[in-house]
PDB file of N, CA and C in Angstrom:
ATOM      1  N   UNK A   1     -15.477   9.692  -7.598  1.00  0.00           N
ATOM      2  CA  UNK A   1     -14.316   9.880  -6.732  1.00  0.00           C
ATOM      3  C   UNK A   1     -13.460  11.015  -7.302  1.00  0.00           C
ATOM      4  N   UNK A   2     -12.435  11.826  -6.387  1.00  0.00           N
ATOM      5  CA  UNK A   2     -11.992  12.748  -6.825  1.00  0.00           C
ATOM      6  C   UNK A   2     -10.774  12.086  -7.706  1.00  0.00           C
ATOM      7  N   UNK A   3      -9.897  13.095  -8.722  1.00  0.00           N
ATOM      8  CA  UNK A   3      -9.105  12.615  -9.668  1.00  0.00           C
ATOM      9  C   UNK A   3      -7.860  11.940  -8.790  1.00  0.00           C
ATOM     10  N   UNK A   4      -7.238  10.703  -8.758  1.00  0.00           N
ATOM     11  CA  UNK A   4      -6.440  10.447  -7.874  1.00  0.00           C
ATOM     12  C   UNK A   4      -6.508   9.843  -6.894  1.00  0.00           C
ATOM     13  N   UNK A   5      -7.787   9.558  -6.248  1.00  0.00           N
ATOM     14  CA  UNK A   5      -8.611   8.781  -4.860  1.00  0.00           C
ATOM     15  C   UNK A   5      -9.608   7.204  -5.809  1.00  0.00           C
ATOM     16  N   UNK A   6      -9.372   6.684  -5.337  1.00  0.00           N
ATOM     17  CA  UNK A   6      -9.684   4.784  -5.871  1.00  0.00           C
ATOM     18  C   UNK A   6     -10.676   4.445  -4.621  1.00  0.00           C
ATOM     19  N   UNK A   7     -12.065   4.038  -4.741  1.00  0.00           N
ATOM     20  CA  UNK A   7     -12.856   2.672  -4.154  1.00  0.00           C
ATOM     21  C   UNK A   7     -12.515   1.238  -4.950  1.00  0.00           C
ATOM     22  N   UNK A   8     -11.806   0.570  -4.779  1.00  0.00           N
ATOM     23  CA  UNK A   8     -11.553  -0.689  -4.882  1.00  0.00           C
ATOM     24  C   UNK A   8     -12.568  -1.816  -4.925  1.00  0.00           C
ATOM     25  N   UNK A   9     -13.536  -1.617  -4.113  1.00  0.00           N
ATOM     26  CA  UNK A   9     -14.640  -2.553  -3.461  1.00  0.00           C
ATOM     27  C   UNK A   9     -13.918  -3.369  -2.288  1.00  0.00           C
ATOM     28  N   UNK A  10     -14.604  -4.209  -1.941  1.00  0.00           N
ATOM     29  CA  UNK A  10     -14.672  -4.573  -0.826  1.00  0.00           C
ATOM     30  C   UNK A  10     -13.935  -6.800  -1.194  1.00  0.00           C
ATOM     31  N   UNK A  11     -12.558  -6.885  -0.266  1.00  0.00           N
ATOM     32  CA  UNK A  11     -12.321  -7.839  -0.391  1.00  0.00           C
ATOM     33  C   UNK A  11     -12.542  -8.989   1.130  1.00  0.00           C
ATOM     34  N   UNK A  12     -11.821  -9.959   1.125  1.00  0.00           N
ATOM     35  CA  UNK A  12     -12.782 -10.608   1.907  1.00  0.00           C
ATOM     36  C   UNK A  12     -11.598 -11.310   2.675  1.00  0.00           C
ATOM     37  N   UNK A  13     -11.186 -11.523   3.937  1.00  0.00           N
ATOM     38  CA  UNK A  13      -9.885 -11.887   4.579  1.00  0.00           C
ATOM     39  C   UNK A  13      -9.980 -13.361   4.679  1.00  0.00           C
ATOM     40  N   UNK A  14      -9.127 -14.174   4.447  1.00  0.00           N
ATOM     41  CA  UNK A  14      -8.893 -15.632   4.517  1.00  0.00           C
ATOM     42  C   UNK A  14      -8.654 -16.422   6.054  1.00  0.00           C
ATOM     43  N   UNK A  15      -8.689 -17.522   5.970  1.00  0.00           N
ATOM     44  CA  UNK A  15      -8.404 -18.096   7.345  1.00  0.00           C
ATOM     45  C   UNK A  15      -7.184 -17.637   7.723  1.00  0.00           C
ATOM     46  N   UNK A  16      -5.974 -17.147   6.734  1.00  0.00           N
ATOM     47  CA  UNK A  16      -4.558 -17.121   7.476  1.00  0.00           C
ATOM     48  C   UNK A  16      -4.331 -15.511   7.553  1.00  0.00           C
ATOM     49  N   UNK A  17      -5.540 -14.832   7.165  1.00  0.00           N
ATOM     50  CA  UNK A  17      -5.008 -13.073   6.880  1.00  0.00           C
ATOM     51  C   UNK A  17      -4.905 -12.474   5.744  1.00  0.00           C
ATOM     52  N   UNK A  18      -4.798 -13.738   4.862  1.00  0.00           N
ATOM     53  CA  UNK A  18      -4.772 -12.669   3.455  1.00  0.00           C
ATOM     54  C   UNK A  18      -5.966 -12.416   3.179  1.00  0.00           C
ATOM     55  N   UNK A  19      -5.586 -11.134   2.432  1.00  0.00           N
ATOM     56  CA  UNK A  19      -6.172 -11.103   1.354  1.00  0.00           C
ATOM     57  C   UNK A  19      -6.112 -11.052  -0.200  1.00  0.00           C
ATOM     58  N   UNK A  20      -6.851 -10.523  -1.108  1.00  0.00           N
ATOM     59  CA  UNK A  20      -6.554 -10.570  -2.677  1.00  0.00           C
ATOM     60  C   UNK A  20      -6.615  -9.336  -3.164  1.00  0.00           C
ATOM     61  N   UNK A  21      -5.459  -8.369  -3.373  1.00  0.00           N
ATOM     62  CA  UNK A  21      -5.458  -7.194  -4.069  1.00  0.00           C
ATOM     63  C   UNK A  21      -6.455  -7.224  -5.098  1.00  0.00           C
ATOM     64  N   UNK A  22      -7.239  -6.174  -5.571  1.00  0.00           N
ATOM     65  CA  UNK A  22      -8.317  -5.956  -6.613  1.00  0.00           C
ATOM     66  C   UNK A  22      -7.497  -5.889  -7.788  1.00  0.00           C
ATOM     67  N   UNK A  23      -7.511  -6.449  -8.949  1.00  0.00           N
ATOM     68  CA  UNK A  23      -6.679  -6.561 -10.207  1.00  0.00           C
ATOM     69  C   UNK A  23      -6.450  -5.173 -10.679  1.00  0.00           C
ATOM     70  N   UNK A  24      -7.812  -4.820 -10.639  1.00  0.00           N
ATOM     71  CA  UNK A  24      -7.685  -2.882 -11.087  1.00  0.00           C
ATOM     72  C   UNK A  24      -6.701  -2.039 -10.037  1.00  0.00           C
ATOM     73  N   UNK A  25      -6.569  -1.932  -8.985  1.00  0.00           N
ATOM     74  CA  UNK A  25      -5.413  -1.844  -7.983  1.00  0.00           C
ATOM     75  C   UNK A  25      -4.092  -2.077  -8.044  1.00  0.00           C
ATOM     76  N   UNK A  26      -4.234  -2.996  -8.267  1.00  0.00           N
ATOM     77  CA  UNK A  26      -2.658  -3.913  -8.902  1.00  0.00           C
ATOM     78  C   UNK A  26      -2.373  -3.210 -10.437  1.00  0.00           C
ATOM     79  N   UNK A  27      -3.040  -2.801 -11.086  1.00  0.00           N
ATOM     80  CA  UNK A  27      -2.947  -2.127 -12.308  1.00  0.00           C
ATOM     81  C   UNK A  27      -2.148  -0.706 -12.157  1.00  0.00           C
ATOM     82  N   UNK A  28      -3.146  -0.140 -11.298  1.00  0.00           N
ATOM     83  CA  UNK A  28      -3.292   1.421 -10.921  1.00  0.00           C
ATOM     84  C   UNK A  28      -1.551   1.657 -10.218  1.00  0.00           C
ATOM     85  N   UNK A  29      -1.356   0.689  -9.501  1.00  0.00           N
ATOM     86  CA  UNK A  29      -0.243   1.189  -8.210  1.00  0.00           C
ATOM     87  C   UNK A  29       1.130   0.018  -8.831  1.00  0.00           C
ATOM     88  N   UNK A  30       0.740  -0.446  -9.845  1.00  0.00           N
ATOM     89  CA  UNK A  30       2.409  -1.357 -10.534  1.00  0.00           C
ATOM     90  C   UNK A  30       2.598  -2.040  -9.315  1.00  0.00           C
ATOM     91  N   UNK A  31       1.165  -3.193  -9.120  1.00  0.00           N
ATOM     92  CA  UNK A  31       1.980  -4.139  -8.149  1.00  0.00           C
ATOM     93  C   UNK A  31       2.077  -5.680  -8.973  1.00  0.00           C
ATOM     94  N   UNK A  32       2.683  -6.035  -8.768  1.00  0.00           N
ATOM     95  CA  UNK A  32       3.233  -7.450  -9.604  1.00  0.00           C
ATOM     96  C   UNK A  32       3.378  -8.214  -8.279  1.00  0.00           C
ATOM     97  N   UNK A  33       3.475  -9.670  -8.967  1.00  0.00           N
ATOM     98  CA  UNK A  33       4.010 -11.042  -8.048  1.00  0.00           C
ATOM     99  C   UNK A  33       5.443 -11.031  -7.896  1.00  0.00           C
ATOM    100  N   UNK A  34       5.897 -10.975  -6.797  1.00  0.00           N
ATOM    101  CA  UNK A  34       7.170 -10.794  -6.321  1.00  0.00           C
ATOM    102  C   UNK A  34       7.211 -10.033  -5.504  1.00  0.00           C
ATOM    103  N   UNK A  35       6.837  -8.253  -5.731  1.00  0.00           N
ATOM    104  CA  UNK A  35       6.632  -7.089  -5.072  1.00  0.00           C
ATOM    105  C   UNK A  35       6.665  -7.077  -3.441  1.00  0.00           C
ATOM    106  N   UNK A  36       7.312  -6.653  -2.933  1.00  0.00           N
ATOM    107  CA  UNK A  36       7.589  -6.271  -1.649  1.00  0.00           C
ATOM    108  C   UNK A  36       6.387  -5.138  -0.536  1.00  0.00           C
ATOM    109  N   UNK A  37       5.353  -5.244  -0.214  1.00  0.00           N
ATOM    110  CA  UNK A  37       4.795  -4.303   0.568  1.00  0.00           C
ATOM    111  C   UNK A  37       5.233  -4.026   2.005  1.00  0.00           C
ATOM    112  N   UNK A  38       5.283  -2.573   2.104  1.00  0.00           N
ATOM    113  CA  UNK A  38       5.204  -2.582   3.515  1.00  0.00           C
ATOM    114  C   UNK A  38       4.073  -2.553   4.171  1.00  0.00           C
ATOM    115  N   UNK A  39       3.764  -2.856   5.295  1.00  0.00           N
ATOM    116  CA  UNK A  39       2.140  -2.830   5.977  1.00  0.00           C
ATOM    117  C   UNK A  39       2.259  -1.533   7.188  1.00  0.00           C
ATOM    118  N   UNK A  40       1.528  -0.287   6.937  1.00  0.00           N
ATOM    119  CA  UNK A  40       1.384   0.446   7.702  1.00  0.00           C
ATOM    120  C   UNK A  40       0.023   0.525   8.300  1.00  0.00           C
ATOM    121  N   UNK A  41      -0.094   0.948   9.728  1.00  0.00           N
ATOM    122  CA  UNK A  41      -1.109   1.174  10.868  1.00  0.00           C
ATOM    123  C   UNK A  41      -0.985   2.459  11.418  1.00  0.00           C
ATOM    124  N   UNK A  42      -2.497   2.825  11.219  1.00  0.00           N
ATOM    125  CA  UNK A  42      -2.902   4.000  12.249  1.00  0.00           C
ATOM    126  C   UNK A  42      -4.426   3.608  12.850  1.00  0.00           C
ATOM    127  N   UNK A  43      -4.313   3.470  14.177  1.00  0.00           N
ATOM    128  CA  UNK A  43      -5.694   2.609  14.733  1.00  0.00           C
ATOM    129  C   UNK A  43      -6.686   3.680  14.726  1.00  0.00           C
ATOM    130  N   UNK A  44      -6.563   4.982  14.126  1.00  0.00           N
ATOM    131  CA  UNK A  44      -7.884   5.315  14.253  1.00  0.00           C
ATOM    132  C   UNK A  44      -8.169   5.603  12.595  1.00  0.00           C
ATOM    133  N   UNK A  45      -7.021   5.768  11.922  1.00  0.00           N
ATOM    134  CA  UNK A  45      -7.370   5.888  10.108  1.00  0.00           C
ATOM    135  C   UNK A  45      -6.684   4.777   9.452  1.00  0.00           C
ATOM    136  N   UNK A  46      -6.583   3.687   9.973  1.00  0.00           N
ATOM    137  CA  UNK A  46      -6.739   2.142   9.620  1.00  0.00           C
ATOM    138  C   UNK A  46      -5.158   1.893   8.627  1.00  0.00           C
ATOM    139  N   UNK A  47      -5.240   0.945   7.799  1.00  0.00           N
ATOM    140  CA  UNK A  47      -4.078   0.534   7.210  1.00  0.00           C
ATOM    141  C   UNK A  47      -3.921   0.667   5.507  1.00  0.00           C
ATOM    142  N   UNK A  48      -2.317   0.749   6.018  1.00  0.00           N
ATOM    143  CA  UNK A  48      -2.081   1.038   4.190  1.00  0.00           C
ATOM    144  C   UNK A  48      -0.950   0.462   3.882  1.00  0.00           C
ATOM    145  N   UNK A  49      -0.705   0.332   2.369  1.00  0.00           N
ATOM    146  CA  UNK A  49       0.121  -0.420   1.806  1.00  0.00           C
ATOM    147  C   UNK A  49       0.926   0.750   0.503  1.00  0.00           C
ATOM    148  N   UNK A  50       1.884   0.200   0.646  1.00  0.00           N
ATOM    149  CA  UNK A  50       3.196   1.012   0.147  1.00  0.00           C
ATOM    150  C   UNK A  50       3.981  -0.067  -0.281  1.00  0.00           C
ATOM    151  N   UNK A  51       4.264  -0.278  -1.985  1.00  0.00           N
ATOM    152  CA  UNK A  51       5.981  -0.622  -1.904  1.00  0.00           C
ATOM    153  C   UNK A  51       6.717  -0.509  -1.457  1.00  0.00           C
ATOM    154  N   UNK A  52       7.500  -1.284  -1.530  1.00  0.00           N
ATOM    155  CA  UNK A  52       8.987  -1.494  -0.697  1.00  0.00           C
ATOM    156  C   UNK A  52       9.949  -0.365  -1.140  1.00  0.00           C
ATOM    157  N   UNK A  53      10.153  -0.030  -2.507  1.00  0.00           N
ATOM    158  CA  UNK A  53      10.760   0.711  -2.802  1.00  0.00           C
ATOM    159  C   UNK A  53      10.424   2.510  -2.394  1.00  0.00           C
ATOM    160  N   UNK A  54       8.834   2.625  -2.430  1.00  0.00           N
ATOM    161  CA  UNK A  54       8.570   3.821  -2.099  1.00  0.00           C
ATOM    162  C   UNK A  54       8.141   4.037  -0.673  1.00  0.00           C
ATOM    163  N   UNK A  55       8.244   3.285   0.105  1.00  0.00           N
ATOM    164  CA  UNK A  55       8.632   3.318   1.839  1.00  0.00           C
ATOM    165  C   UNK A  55      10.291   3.737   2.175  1.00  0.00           C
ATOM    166  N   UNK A  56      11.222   3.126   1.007  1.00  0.00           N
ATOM    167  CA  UNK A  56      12.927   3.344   1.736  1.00  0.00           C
ATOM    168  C   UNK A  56      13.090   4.699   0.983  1.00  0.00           C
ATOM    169  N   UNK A  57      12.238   5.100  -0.190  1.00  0.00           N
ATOM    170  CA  UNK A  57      12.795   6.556  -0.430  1.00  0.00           C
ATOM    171  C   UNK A  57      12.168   7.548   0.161  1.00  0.00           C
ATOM    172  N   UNK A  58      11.031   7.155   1.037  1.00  0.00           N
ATOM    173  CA  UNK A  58      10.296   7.959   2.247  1.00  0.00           C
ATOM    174  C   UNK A  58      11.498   8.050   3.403  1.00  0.00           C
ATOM    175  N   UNK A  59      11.793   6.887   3.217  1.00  0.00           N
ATOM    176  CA  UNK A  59      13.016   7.210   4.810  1.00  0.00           C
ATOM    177  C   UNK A  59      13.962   7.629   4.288  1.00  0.00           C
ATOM    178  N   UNK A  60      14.475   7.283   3.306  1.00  0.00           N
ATOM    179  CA  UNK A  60      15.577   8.384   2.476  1.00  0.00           C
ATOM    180  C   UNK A  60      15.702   9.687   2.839  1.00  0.00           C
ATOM    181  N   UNK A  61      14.221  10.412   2.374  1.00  0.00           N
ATOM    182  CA  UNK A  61      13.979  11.737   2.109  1.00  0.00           C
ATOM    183  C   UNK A  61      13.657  12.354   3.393  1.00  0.00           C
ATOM    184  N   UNK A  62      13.525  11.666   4.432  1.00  0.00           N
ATOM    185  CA  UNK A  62      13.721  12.071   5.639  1.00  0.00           C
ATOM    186  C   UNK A  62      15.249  11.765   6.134  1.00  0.00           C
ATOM    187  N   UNK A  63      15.777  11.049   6.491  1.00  0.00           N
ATOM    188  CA  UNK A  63      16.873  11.099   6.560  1.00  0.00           C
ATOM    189  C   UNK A  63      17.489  12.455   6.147  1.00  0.00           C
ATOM    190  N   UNK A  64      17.570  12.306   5.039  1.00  0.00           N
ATOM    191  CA  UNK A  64      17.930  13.916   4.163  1.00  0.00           C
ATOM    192  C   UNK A  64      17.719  15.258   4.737  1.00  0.00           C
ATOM    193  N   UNK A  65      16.360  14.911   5.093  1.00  0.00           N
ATOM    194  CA  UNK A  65      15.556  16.309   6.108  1.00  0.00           C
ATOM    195  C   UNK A  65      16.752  16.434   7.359  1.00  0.00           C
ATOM    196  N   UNK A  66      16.999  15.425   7.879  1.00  0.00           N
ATOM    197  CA  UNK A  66      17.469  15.754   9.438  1.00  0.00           C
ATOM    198  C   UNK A  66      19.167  16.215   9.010  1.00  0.00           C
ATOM    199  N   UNK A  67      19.376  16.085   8.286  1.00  0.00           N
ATOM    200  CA  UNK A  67      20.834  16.395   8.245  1.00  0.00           C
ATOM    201  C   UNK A  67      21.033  18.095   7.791  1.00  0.00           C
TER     202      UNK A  67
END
């Protein structure tokens, strides 16, 4: 993989939707128990996950832009 780009492998969805972050993942991206995700969608390049904190300084830094 290129320097910076992660295959995870492949996890497996539960009766209610979850699933189980890959431990090496959770390593890589500082996600802990507690942690806040946001859940983003694009139906043709699928879904992604973002902290909470680095989703509001995305809207921050736009915000910023428009002014």
């Amino acid at each position: 993989m290129p320097k910076g780009k992660h295959a995870f492998g492949m996890v497996k969805v539960g009766e209610k939707g979850q699933i189980v972050i890959p431990a090496k993942a959770r390593k890589i991206f500082d996600i802990k128990p507690g942690d806040v995700l946001m859940v983003l969608g694009d139906e043709e390049q699928g879904i992604a996950l973002l902290k909470e904190q680095d989703f509001m300084a995305m809207v921050q830094a736009m915000r910023h832009m428009e002014t």
